[in-house]
C-alpha atoms as a PDB file:
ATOM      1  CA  UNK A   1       0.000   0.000   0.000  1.00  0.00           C
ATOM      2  CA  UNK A   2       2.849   2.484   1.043  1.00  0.00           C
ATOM      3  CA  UNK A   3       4.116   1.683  -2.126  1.00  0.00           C
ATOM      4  CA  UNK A   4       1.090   2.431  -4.608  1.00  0.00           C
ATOM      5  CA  UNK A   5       1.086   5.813  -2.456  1.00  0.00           C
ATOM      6  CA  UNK A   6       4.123   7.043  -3.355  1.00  0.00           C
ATOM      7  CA  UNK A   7       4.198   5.445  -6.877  1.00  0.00           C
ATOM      8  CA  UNK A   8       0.981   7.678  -7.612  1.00  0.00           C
ATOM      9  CA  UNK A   9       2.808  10.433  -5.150  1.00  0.00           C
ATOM     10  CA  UNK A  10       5.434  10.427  -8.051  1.00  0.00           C
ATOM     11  CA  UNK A  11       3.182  11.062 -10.718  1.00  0.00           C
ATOM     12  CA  UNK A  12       1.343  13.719  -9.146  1.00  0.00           C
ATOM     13  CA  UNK A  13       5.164  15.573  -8.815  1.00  0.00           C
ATOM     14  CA  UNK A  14       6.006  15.122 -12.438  1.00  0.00           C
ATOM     15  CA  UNK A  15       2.514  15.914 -13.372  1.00  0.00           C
ATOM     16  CA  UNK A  16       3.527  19.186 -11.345  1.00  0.00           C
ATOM     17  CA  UNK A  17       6.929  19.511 -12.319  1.00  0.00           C
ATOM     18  CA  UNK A  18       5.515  19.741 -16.247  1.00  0.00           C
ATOM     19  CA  UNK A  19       3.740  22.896 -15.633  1.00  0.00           C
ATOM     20  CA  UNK A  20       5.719  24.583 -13.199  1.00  0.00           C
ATOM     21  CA  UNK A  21       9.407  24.178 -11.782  1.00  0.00           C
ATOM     22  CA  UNK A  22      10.040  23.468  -8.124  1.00  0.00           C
ATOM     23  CA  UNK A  23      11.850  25.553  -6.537  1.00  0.00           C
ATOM     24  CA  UNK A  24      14.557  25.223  -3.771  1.00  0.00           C
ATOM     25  CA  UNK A  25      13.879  27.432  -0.355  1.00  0.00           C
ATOM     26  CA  UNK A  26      15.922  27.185   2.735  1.00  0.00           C
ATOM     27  CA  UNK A  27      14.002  26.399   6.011  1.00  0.00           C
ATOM     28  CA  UNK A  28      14.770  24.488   9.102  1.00  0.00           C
ATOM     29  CA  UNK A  29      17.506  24.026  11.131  1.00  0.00           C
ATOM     30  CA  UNK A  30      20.811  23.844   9.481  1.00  0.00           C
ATOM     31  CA  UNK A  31      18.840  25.846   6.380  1.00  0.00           C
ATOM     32  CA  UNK A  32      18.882  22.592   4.728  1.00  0.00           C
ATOM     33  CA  UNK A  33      17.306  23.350   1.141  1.00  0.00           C
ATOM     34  CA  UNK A  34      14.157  21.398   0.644  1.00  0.00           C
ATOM     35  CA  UNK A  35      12.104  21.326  -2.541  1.00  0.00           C
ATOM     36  CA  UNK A  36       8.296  22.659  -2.736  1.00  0.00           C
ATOM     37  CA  UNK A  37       5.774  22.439  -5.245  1.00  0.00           C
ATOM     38  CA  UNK A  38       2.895  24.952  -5.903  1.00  0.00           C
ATOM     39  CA  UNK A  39      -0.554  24.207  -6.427  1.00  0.00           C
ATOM     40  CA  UNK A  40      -3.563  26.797  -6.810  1.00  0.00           C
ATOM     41  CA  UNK A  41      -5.914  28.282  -4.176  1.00  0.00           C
ATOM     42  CA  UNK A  42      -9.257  29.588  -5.722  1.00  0.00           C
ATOM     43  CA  UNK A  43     -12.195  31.532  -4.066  1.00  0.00           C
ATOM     44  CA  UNK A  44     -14.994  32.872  -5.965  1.00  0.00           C
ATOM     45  CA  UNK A  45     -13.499  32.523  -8.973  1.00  0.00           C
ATOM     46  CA  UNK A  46     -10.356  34.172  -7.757  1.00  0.00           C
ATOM     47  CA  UNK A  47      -6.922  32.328  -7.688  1.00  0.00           C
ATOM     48  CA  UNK A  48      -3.438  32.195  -5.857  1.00  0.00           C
ATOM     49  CA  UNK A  49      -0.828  30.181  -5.602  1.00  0.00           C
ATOM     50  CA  UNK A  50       0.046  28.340  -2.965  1.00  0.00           C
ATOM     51  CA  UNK A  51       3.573  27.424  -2.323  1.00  0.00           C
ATOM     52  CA  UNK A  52       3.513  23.660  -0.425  1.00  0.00           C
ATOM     53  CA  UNK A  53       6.252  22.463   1.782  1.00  0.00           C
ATOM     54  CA  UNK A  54       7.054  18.937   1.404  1.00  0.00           C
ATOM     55  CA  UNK A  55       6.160  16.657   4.261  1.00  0.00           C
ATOM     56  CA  UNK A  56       3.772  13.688   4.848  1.00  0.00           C
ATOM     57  CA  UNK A  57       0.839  15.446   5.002  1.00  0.00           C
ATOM     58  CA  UNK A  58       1.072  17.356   1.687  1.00  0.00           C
ATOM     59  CA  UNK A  59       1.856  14.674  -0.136  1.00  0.00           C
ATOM     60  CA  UNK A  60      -0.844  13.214   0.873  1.00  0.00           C
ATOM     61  CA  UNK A  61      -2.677  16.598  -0.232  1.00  0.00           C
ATOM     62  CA  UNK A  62      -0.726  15.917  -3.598  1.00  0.00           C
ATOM     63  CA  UNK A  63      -2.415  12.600  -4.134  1.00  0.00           C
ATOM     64  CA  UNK A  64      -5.622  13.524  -3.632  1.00  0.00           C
ATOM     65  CA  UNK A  65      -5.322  16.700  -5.615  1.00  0.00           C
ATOM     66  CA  UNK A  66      -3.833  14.098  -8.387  1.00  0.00           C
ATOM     67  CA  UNK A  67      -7.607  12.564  -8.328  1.00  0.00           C
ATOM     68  CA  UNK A  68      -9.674  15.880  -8.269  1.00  0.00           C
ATOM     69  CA  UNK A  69      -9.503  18.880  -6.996  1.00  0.00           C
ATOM     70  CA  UNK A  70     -10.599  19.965  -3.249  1.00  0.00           C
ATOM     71  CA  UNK A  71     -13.291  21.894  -2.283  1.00  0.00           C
ATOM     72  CA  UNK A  72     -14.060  22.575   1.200  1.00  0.00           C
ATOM     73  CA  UNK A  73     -16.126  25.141   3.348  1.00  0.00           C
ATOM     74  CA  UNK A  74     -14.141  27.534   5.723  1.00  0.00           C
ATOM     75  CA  UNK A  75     -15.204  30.366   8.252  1.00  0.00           C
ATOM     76  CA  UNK A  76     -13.738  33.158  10.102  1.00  0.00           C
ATOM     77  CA  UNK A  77     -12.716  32.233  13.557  1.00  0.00           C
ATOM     78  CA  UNK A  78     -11.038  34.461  16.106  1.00  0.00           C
ATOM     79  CA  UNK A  79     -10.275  37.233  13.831  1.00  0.00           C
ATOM     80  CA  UNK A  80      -7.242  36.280  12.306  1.00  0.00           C
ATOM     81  CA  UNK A  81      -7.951  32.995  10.505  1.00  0.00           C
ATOM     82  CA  UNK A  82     -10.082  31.295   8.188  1.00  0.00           C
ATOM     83  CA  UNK A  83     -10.571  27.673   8.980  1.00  0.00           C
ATOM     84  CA  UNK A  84     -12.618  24.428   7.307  1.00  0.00           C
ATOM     85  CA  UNK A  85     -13.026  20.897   7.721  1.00  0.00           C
ATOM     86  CA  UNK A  86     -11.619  18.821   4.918  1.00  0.00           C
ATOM     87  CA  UNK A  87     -13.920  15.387   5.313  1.00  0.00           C
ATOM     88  CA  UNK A  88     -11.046  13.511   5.503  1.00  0.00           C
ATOM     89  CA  UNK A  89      -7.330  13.249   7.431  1.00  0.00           C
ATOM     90  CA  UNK A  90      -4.016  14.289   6.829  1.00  0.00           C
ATOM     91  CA  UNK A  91      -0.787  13.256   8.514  1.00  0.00           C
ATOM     92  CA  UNK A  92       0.089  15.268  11.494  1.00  0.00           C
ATOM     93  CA  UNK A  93       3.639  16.625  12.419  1.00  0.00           C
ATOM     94  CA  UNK A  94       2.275  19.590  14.732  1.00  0.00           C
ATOM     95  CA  UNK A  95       5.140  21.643  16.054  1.00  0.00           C
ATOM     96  CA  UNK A  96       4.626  25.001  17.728  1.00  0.00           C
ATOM     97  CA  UNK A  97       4.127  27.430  14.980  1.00  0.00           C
ATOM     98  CA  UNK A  98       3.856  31.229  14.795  1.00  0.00           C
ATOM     99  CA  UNK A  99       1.817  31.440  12.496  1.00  0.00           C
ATOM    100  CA  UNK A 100       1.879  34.931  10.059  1.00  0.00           C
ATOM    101  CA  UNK A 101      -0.322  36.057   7.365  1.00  0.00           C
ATOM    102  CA  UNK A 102      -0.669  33.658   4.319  1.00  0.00           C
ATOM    103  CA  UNK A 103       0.381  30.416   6.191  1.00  0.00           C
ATOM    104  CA  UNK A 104      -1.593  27.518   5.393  1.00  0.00           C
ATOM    105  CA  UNK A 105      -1.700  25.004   8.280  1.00  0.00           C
ATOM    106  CA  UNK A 106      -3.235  21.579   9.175  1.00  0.00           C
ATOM    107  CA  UNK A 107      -5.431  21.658  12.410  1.00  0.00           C
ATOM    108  CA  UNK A 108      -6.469  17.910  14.038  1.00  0.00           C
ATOM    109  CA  UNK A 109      -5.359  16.406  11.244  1.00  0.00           C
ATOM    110  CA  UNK A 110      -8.523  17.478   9.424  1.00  0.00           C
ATOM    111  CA  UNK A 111      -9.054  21.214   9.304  1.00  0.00           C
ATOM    112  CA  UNK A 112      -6.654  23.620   7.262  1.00  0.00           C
ATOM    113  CA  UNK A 113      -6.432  26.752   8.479  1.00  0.00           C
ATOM    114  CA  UNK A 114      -5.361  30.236   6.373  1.00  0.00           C
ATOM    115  CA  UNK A 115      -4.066  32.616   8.322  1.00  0.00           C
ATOM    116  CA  UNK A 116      -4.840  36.286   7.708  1.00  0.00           C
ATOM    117  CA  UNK A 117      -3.333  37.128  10.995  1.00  0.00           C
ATOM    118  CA  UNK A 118      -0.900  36.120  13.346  1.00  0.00           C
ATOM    119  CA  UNK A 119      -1.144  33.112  16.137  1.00  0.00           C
ATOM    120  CA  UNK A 120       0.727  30.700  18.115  1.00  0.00           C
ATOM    121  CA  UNK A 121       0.149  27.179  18.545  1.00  0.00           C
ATOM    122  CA  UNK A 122       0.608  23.687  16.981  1.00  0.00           C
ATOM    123  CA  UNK A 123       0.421  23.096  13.880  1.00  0.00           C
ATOM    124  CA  UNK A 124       1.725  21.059  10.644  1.00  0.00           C
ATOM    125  CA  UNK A 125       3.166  23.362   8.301  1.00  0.00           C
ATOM    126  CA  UNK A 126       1.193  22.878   4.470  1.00  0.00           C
ATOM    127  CA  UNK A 127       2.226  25.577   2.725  1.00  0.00           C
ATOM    128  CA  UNK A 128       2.012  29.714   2.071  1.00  0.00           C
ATOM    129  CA  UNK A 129       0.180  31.879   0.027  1.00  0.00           C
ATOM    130  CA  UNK A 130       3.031  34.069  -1.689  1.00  0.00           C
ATOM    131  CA  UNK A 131       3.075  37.669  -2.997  1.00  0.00           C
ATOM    132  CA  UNK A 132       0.304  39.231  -1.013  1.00  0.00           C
ATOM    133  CA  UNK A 133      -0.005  42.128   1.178  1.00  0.00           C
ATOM    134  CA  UNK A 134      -1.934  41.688   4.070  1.00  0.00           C
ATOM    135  CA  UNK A 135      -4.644  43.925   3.028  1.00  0.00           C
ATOM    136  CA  UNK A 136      -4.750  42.039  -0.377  1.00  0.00           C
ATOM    137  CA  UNK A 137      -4.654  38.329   1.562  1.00  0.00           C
ATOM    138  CA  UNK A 138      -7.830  39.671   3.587  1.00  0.00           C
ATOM    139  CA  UNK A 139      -9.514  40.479   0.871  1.00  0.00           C
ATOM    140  CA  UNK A 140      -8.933  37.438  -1.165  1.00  0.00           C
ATOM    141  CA  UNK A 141     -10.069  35.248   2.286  1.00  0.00           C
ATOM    142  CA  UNK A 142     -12.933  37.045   2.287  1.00  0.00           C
ATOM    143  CA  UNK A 143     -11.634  38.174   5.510  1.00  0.00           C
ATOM    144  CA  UNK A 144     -14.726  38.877   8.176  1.00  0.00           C
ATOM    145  CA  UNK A 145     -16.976  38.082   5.499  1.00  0.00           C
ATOM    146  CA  UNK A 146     -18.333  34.845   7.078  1.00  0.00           C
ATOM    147  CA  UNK A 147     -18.315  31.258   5.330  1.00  0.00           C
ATOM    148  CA  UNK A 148     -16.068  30.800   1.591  1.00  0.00           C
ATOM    149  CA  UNK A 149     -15.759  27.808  -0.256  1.00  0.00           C
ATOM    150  CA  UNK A 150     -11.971  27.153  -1.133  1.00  0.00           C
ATOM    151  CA  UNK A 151     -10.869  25.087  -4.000  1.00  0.00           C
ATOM    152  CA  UNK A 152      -7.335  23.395  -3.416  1.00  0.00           C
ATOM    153  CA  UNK A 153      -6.572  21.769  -7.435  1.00  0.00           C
ATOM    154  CA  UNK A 154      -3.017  21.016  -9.182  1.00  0.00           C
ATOM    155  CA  UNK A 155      -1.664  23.737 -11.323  1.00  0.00           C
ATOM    156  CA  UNK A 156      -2.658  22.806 -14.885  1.00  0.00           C
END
C-alpha cells in the first residue's frame, strides 16, 4: 500500500513539475534546502498560488489533488484565521508554529487553516500563500466576510 502511495505520489510531482518548476527554499535548522511544489488556491473565482512544503501530510494533499480537486467550506474564527473541515485526514507533524499572514496550516489532522493574521500554537506546516499584502490576503479570504468555499486543485 505504502508503495502504490508514493508510486501515484510520483506522478502527481512530475505531473507538477511539467507545468511549473520546483523551486529550492531554505528552512529548518541547518537551512537545509528542501524542494516545494505549488498548487492553486481559488475563491470565488479568484486564484493564488500556494507554495507547499514537502512533508507527509502534503503529499498526501498531492495525491488527492492528483484525483480531483478539493473543495471545502471555511469560516472566520477568532479574527485572524479562516478555517474548514476537509472530510477527511491528513498526517500530522504539529510543532509550535507562529503562524503569520498567508500560512496555510493543518489543524487535528482534518481542518486547514489560512491565516490572515498572526497566532501561536501547533500546527503542521502545508504551505504559504506568496506575494500578497496583508490587506490584499484579507480580501482574497474574504476576511470577516463569514463562510467561503476554497478550492485546493493542481496547477494545470
Amino acid at each position: 500500500m505504502k508503495v502504490m502511495r508514493y508510486i501515484l505520489l510520483l506522478a502527481v510531482v512530475l505531473l507538477c513539475g511539467c507545468t511549473e518548476d520546483p523551486i529550492l527554499t531554505e528552512q529548518g535548522p541547518g537551512s537545509m534546502q528542501t524542494m516545494t511544489y505549488k498548487i492553486n488556491m481559488t475563491i470565488d473565482g479568484k486564484t493564488q498560488r500556494v507554495t507547499l512544503f514537502i512533508n507527509e501530510a502534503t503529499e498526501t494533499l498531492l495525491t488527492t489533488l492528483g484525483l480531483a480537486p478539493l473543495t471545502y467550506e471555511a469560516n472566520d474564527f477568532g479574527g485572524f484565521e479562516k478555517v474548514g473541515p476537509l472530510g477527511r485526514s491528513l498526517p500530522v507533524n504539529d510543532t509550535q508554529i507562529n503562524a503569520q499572514p498567508g500560512d496555510i496550516l493543518l489543524y487535528h489532522g482534518d481542518q486547514i487553516i489560512v491565516f490572515y493574521g498572526a497566532n501561536i500554537w501547533e500546527y503542521t506546516r502545508l504551505g504559504r500563500i506568496e506575494g500578497l499584502s496583508t490587506e490584499e490576503l484579507k480580501t482574497f479570504l474574504k476576511a470577516g466576510e463569514g463562510n467561503v468555499k476554497i478550492t485546493l486543485s493542481l496547477i494545470e
